[in-house]
N, C-alpha and C. Protein backbone atom coordinates (compact mmCIF):
# COMPACT_ATOMS: atom_id res chain seq x y z
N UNK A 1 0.82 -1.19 0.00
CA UNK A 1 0.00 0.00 0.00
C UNK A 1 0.87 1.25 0.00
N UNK A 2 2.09 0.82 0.69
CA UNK A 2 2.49 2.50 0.86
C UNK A 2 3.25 2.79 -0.68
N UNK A 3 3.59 1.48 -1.42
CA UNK A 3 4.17 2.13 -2.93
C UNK A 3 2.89 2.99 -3.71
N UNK A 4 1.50 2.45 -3.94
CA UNK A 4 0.32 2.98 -4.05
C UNK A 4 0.53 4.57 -3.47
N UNK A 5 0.62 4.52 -2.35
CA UNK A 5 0.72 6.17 -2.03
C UNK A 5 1.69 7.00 -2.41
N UNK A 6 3.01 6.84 -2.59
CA UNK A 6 3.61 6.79 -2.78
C UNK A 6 3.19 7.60 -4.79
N UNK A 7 3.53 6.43 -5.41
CA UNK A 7 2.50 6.67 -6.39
C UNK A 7 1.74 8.25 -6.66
N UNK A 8 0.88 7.84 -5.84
CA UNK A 8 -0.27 8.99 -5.99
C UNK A 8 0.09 10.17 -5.10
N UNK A 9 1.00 10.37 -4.55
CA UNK A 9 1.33 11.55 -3.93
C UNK A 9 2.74 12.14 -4.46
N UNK A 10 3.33 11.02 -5.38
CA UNK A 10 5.31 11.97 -5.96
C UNK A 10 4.51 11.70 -7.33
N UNK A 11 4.00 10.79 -7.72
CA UNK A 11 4.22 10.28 -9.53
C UNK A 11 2.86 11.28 -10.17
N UNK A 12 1.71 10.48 -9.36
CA UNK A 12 0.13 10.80 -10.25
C UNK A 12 -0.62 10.44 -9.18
N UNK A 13 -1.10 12.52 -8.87
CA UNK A 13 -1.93 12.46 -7.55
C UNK A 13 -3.37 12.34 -8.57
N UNK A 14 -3.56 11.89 -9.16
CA UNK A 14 -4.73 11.43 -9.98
C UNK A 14 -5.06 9.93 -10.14
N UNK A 15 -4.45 8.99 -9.68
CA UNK A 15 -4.80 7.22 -10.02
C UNK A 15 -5.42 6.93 -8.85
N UNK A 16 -6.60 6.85 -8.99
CA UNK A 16 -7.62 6.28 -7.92
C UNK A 16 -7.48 4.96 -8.03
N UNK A 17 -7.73 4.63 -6.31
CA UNK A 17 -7.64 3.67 -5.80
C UNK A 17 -8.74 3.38 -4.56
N UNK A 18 -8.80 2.48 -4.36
CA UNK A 18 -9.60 2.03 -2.51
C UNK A 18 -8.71 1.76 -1.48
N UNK A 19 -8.59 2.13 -0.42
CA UNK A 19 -8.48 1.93 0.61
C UNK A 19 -8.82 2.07 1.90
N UNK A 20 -8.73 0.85 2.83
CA UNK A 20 -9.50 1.52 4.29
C UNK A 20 -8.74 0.87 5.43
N UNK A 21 -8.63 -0.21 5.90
CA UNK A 21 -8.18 -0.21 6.99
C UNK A 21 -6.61 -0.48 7.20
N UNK A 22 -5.98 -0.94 6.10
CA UNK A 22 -5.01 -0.89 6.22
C UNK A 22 -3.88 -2.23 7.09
N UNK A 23 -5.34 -3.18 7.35
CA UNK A 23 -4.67 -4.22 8.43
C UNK A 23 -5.66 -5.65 7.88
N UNK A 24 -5.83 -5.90 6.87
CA UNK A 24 -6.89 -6.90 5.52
C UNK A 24 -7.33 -7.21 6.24
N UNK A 25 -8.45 -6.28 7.11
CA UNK A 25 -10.00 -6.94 7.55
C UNK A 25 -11.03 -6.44 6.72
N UNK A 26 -10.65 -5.44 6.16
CA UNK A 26 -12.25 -4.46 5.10
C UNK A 26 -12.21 -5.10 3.60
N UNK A 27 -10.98 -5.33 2.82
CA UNK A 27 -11.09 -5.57 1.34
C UNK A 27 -11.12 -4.98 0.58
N UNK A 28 -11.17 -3.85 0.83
CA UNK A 28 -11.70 -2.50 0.15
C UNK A 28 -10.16 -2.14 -0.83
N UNK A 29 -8.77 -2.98 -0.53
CA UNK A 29 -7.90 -2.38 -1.06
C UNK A 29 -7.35 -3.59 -2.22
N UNK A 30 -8.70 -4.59 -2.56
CA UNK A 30 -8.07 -5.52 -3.59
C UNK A 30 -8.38 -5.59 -5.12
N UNK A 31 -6.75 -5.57 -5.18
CA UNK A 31 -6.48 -5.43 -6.75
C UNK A 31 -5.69 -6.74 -7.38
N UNK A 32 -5.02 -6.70 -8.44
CA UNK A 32 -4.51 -7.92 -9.11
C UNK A 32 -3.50 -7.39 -8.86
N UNK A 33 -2.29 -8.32 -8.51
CA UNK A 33 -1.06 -7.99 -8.64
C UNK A 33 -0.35 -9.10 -8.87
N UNK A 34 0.75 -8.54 -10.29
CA UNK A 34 1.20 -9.81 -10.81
C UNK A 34 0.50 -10.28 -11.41
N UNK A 35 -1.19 -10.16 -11.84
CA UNK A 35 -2.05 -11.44 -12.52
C UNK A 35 -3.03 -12.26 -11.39
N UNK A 36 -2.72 -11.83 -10.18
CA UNK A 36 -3.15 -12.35 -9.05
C UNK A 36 -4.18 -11.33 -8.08
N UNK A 37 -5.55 -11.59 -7.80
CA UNK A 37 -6.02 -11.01 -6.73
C UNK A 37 -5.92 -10.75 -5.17
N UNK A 38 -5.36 -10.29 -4.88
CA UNK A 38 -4.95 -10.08 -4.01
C UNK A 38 -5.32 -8.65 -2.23
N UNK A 39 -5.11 -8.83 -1.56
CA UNK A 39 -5.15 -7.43 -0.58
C UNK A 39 -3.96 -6.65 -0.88
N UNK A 40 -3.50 -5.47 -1.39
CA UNK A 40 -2.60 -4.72 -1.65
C UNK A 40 -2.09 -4.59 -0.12
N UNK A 41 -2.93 -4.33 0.71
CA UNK A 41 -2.64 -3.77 2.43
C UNK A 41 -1.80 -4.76 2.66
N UNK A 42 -1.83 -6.38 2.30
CA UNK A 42 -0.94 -7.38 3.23
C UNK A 42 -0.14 -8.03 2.48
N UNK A 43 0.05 -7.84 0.77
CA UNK A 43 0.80 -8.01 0.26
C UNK A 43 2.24 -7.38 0.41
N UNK A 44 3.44 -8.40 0.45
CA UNK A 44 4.58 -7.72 0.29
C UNK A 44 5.23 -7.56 -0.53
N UNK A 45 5.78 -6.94 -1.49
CA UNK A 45 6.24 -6.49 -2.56
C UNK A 45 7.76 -7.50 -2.87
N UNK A 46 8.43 -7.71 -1.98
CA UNK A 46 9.77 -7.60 -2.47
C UNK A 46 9.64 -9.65 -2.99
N UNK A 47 8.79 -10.28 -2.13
CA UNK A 47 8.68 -11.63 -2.68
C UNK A 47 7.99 -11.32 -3.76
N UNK A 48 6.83 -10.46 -4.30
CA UNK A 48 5.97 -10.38 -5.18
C UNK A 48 7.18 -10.28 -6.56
N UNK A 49 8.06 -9.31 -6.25
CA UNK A 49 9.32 -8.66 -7.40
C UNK A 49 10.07 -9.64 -7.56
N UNK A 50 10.17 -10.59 -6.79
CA UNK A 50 11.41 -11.65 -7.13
C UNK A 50 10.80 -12.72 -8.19
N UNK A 51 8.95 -12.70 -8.15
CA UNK A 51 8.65 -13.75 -8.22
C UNK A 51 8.65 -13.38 -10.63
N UNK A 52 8.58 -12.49 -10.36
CA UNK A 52 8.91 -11.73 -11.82
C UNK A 52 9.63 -11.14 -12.13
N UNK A 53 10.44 -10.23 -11.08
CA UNK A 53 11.33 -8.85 -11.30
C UNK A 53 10.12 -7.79 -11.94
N UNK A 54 8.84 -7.84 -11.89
CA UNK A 54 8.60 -6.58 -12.07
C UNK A 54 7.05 -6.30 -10.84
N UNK A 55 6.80 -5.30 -10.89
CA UNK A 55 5.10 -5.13 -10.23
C UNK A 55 4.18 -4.68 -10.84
N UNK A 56 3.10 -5.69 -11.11
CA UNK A 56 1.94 -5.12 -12.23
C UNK A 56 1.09 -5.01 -11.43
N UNK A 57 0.14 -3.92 -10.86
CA UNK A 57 -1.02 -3.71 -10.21
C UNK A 57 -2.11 -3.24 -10.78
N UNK A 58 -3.29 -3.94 -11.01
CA UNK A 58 -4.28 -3.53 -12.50
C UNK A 58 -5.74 -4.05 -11.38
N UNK A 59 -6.78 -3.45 -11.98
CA UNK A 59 -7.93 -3.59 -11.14
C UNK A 59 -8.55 -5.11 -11.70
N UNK A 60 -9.32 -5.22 -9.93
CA UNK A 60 -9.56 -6.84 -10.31
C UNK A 60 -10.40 -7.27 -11.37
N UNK A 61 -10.23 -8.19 -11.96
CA UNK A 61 -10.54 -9.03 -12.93
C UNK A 61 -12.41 -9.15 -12.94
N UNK A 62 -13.45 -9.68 -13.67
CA UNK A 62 -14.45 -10.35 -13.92
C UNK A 62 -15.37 -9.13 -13.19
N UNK A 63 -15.15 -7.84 -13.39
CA UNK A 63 -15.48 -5.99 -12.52
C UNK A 63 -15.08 -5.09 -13.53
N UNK A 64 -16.41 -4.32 -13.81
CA UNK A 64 -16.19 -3.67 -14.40
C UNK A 64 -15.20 -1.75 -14.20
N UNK A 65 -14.57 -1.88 -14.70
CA UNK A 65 -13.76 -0.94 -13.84
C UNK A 65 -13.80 0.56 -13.94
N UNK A 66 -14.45 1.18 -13.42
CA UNK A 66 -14.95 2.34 -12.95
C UNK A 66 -13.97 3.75 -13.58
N UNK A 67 -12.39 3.67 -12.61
CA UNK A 67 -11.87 4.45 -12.94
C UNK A 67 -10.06 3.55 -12.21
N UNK A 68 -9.13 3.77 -12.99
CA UNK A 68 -7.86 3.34 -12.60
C UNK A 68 -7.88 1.69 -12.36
N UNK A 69 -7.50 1.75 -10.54
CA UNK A 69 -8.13 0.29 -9.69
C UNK A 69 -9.13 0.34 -9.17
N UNK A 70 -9.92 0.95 -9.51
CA UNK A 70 -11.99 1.34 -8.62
C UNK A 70 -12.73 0.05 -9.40
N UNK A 71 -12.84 -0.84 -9.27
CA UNK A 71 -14.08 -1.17 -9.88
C UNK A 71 -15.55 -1.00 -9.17
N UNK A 72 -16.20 -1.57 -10.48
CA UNK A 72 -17.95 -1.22 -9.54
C UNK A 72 -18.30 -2.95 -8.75
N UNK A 73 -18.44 -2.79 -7.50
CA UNK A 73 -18.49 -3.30 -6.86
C UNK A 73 -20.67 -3.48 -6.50
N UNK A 74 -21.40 -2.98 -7.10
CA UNK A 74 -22.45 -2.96 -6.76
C UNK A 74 -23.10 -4.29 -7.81
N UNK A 75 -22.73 -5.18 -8.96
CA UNK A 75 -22.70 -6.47 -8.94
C UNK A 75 -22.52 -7.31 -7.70
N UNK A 76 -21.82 -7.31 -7.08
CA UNK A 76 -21.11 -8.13 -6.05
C UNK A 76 -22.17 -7.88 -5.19
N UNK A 77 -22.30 -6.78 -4.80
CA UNK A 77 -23.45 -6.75 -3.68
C UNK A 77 -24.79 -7.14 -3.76
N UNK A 78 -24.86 -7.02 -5.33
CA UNK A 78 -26.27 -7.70 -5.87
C UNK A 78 -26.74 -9.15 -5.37
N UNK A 79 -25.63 -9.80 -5.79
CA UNK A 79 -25.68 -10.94 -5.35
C UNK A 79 -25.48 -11.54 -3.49
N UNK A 80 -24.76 -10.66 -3.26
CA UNK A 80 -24.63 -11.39 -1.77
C UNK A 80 -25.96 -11.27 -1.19
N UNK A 81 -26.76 -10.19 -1.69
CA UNK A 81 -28.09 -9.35 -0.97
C UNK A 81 -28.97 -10.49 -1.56
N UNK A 82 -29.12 -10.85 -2.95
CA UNK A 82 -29.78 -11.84 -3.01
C UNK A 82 -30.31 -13.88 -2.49
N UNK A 83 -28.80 -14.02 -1.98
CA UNK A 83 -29.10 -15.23 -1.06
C UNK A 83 -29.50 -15.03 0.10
N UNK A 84 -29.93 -13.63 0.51
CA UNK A 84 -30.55 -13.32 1.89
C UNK A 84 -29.56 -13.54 2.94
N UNK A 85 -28.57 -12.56 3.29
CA UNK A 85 -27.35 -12.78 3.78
C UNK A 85 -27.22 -12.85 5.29
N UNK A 86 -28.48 -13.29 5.60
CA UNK A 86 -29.34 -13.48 7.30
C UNK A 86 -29.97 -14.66 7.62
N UNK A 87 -29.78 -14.94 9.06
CA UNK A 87 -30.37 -16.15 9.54
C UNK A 87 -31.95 -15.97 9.27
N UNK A 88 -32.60 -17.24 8.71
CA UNK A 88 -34.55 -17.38 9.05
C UNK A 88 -34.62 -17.47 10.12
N UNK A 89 -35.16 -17.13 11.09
CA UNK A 89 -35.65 -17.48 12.77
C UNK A 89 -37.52 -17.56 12.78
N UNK A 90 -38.33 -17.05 11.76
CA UNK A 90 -39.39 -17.06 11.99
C UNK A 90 -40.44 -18.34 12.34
N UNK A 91 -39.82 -19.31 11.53
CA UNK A 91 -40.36 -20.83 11.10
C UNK A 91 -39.77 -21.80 11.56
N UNK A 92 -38.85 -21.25 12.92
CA UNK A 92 -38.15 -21.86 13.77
C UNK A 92 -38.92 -23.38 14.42
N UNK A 93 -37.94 -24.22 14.50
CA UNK A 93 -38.85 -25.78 15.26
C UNK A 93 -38.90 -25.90 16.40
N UNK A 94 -39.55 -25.85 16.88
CA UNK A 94 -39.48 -26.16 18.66
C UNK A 94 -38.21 -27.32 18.86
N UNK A 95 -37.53 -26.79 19.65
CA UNK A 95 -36.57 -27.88 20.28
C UNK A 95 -35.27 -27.64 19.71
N UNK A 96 -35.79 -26.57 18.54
CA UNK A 96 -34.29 -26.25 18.44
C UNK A 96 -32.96 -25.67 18.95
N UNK A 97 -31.81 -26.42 18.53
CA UNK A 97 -30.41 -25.93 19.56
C UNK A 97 -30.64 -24.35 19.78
N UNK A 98 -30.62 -23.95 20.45
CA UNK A 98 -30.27 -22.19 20.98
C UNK A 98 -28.68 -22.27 20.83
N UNK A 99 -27.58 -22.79 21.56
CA UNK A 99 -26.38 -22.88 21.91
C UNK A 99 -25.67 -23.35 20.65
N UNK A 100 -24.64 -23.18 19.80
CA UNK A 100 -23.98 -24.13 19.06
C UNK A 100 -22.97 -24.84 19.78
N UNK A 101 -22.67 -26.03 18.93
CA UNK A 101 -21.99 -27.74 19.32
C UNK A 101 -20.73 -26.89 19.14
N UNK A 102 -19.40 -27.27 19.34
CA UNK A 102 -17.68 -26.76 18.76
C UNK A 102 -18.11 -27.77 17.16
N UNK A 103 -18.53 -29.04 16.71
CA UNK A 103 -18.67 -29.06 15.79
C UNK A 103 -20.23 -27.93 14.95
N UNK A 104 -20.96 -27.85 15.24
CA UNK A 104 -21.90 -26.79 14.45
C UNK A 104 -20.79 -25.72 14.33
N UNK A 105 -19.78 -25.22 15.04
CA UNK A 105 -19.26 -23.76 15.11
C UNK A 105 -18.15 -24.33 13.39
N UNK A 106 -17.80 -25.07 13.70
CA UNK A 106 -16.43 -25.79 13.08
C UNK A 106 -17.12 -25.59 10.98
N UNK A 107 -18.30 -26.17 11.03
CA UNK A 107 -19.00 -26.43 10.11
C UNK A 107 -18.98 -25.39 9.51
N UNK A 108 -19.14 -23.69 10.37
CA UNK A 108 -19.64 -22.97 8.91
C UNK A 108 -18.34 -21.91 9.21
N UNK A 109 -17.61 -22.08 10.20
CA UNK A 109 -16.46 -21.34 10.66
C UNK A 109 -15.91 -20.54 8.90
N UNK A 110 -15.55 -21.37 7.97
CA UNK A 110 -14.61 -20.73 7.54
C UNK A 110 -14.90 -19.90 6.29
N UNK A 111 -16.32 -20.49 6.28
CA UNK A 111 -17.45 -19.39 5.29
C UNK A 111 -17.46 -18.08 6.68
N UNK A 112 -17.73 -18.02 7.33
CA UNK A 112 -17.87 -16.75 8.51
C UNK A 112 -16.63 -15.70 7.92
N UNK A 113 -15.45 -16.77 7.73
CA UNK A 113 -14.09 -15.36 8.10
C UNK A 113 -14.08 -14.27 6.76
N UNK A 114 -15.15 -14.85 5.73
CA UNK A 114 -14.65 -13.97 4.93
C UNK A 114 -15.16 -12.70 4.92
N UNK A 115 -14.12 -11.72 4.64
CA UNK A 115 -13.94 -9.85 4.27
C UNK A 115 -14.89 -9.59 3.10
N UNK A 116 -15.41 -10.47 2.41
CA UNK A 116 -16.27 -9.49 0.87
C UNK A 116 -15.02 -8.99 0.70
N UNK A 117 -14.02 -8.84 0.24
CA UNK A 117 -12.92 -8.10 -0.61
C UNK A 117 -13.22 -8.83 -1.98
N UNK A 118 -13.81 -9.89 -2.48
CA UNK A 118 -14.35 -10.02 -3.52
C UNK A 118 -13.05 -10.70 -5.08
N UNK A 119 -12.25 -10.85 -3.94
CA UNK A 119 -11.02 -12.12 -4.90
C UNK A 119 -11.60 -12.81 -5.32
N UNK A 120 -12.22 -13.94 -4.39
CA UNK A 120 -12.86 -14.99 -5.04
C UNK A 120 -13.49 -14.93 -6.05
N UNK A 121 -14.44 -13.91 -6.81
CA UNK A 121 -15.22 -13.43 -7.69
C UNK A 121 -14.46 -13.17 -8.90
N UNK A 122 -13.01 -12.39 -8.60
CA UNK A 122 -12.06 -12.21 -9.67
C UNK A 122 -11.45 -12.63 -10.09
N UNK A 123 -11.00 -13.88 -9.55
CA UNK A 123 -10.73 -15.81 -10.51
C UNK A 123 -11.92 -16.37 -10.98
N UNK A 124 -13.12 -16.21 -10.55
CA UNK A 124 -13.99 -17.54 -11.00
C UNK A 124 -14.19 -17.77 -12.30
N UNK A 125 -13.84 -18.85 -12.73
CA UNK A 125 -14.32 -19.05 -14.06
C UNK A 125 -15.18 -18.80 -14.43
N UNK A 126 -16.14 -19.28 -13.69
CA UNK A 126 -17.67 -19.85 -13.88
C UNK A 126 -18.56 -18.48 -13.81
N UNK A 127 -17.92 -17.31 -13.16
CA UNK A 127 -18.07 -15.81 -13.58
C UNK A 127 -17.82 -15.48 -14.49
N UNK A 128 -16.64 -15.49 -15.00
CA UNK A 128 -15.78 -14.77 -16.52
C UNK A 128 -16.75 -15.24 -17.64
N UNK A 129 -17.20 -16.51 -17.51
CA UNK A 129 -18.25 -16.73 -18.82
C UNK A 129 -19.60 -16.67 -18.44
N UNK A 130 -20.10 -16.38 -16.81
CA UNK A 130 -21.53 -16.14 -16.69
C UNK A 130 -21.65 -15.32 -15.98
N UNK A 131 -21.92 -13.71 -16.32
CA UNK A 131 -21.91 -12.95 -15.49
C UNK A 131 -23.33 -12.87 -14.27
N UNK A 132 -24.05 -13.73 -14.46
CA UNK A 132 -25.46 -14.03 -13.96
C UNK A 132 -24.91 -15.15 -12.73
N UNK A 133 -24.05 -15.88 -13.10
CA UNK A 133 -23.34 -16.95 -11.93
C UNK A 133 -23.65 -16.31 -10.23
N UNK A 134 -24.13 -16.71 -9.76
CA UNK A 134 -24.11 -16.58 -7.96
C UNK A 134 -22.92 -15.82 -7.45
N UNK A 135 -21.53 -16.55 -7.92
CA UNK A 135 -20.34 -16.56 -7.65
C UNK A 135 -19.86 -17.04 -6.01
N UNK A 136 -18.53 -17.03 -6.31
CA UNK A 136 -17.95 -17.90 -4.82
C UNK A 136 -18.47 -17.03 -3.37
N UNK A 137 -18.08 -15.46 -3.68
CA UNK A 137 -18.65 -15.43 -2.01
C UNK A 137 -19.72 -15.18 -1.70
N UNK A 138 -20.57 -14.60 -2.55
CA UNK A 138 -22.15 -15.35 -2.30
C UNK A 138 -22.18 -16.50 -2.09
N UNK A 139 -22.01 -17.60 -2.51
CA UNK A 139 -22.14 -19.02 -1.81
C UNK A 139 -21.71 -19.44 -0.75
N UNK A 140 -20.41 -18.86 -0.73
CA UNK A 140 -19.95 -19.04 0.60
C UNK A 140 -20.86 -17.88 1.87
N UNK A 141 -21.11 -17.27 1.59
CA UNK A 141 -22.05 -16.53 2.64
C UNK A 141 -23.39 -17.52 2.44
N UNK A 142 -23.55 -17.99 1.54
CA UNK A 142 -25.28 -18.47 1.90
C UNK A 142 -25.14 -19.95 2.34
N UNK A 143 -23.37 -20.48 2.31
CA UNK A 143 -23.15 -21.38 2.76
C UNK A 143 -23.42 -21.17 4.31
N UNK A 144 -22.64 -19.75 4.92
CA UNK A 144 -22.62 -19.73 6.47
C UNK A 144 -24.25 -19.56 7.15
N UNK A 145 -24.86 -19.52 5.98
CA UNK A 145 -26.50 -19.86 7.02
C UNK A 145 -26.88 -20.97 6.62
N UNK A 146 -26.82 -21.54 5.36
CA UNK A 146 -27.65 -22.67 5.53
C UNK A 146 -27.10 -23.53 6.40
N UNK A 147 -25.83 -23.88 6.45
CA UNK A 147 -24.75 -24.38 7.37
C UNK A 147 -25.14 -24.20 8.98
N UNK A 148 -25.55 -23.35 9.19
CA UNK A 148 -26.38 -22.60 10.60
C UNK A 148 -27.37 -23.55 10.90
N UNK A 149 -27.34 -24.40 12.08
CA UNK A 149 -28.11 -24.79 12.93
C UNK A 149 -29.08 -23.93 13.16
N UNK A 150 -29.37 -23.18 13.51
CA UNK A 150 -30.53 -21.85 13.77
C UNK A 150 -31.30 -21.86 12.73
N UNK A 151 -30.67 -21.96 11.20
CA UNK A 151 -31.18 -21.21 10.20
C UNK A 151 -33.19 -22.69 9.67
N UNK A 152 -33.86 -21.54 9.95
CA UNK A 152 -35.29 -22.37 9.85
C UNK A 152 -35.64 -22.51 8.39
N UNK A 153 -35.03 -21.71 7.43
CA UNK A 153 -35.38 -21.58 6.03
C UNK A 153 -34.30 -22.40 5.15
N UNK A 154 -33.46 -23.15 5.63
CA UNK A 154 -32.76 -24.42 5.14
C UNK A 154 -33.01 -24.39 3.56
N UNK A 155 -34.77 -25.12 3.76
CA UNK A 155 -35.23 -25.72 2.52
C UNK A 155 -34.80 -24.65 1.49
N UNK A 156 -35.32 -23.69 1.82
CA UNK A 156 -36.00 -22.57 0.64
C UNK A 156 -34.48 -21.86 0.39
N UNK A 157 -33.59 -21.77 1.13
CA UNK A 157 -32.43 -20.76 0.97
C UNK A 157 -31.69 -22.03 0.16
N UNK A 158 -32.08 -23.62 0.19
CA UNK A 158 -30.67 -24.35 -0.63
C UNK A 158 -31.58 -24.43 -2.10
N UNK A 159 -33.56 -24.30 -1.96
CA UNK A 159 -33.42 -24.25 -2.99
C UNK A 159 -33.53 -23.05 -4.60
N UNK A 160 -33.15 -22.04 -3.48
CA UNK A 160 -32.82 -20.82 -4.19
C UNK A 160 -31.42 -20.99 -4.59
N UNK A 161 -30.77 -21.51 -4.28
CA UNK A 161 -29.46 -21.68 -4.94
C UNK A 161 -29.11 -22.68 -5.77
N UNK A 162 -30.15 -23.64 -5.75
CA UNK A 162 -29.85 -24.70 -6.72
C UNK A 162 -30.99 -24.03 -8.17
N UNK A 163 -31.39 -22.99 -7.99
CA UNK A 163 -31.87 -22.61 -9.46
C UNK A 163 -31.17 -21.83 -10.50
N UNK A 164 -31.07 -21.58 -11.69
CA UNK A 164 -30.50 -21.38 -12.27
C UNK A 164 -29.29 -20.20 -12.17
N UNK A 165 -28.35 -20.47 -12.55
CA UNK A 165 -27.02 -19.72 -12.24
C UNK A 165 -26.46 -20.15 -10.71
N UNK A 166 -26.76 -20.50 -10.37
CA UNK A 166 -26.36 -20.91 -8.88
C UNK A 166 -25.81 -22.02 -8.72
N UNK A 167 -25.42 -22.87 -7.32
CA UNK A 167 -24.65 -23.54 -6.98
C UNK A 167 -23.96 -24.49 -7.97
N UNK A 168 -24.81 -25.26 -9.24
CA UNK A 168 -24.90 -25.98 -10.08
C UNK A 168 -24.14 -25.44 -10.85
N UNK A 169 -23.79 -24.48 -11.19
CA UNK A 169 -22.90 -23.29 -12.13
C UNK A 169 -21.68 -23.58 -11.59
N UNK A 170 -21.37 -23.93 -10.64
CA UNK A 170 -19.99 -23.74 -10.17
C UNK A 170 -19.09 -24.92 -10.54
N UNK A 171 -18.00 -24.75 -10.86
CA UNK A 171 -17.26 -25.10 -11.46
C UNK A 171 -15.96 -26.08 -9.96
N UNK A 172 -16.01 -25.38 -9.27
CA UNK A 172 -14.97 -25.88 -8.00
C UNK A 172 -13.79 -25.91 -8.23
N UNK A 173 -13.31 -24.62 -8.53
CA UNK A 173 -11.86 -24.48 -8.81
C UNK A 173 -11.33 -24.45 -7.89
N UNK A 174 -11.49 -24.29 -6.80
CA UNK A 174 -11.17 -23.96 -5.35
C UNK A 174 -9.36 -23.38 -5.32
N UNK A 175 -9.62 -22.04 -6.59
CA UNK A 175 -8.07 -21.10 -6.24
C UNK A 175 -7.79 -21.17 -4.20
N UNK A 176 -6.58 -21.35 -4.93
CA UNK A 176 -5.86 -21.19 -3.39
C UNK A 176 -5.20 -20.25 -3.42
N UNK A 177 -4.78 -18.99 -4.68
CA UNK A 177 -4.14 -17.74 -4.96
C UNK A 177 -4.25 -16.70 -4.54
N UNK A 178 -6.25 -16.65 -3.97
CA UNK A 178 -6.31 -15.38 -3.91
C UNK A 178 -6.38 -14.69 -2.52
N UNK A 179 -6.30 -13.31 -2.08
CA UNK A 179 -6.02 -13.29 -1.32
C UNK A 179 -4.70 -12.87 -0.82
């Protein structure tokens, strides 16, 4: 991040960019680098330079790009908003767990950790040729409720995702790059 500033404060106080927290909990600062999606904030440069000898930083991939590294990010939100990105509690069953198990926690744990910084979205294949696709972190968010013991709308939230463009679309590339 600080070559980015750097950048935009000696070279071209004109190349917009995102940034916010500065410590990759927000996402707000991911771009491609190298060909790779990445957090600019927790990337380090000097393994990145060895791994080419040069630094290419270009806005992420399968986003349409706004201005510089800005893309429009209100696709992305389209979709997360559409798997209903909240527990059902209304149609709740009597007797159900209140407390979670260490396995219920374990189960949807690692759909929970994600930032929306929106990497995953900027590899997917199964995006690049369907821009209608669900995509990875929508699923993985509608993974962390259906996955939810609590969650009373199970049925209806797995079978909103098994309709068209959704889960079935996915391809399971499961990049380990990004990030």
């Amino acid at each position: 991040m600080k070559i980015k500033l750097k950048i935009s404060r000696c070279d071209d106080g004109t190349l917009a960019f995102r940034m916010s927290c500065r410590s990759a909990i927000c996402g707000s600062c991911a771009v491609n680098i190298n060909g790779f999606p990445k957090l600019a904030c927790k990337t380090q440069i000097v393994p990145e330079y060895k791994k080419t000898n040069a630094i290419v930083v270009e806005p992420l991939s399968n986003y349409r790009v706004i201005k510089d590294l800005i893309v429009d990010f209100n696709p992305f939100w389209d979709k997360i908003n559409k798997i209903e990105p909240w527990l059902n509690r209304e149609a709740a069953i009597s007797g159900q767990p209140s407390a979670f198990s260490k396995k219920d926690i374990l189960r949807i744990n690692n759909s929970g950790k994600c930032i929306l910084c929106g990497c995953c979205n900027a590899v997917c294949n199964a995006l690049e040729t369907d821009r209608d696709f669900t995509g990875p972190a929508a699923l993985a968010k509608a993974w962390r409720f259906a996955g939810d013991v609590r969650e009373a709308g199970k049925k209806k939230r797995l079978e909103l995702l098994s309709k068209e463009h959704g889960i079935w679309d996915c391809v399971r590339c499961e990049d380990r790059e990004t990030g």
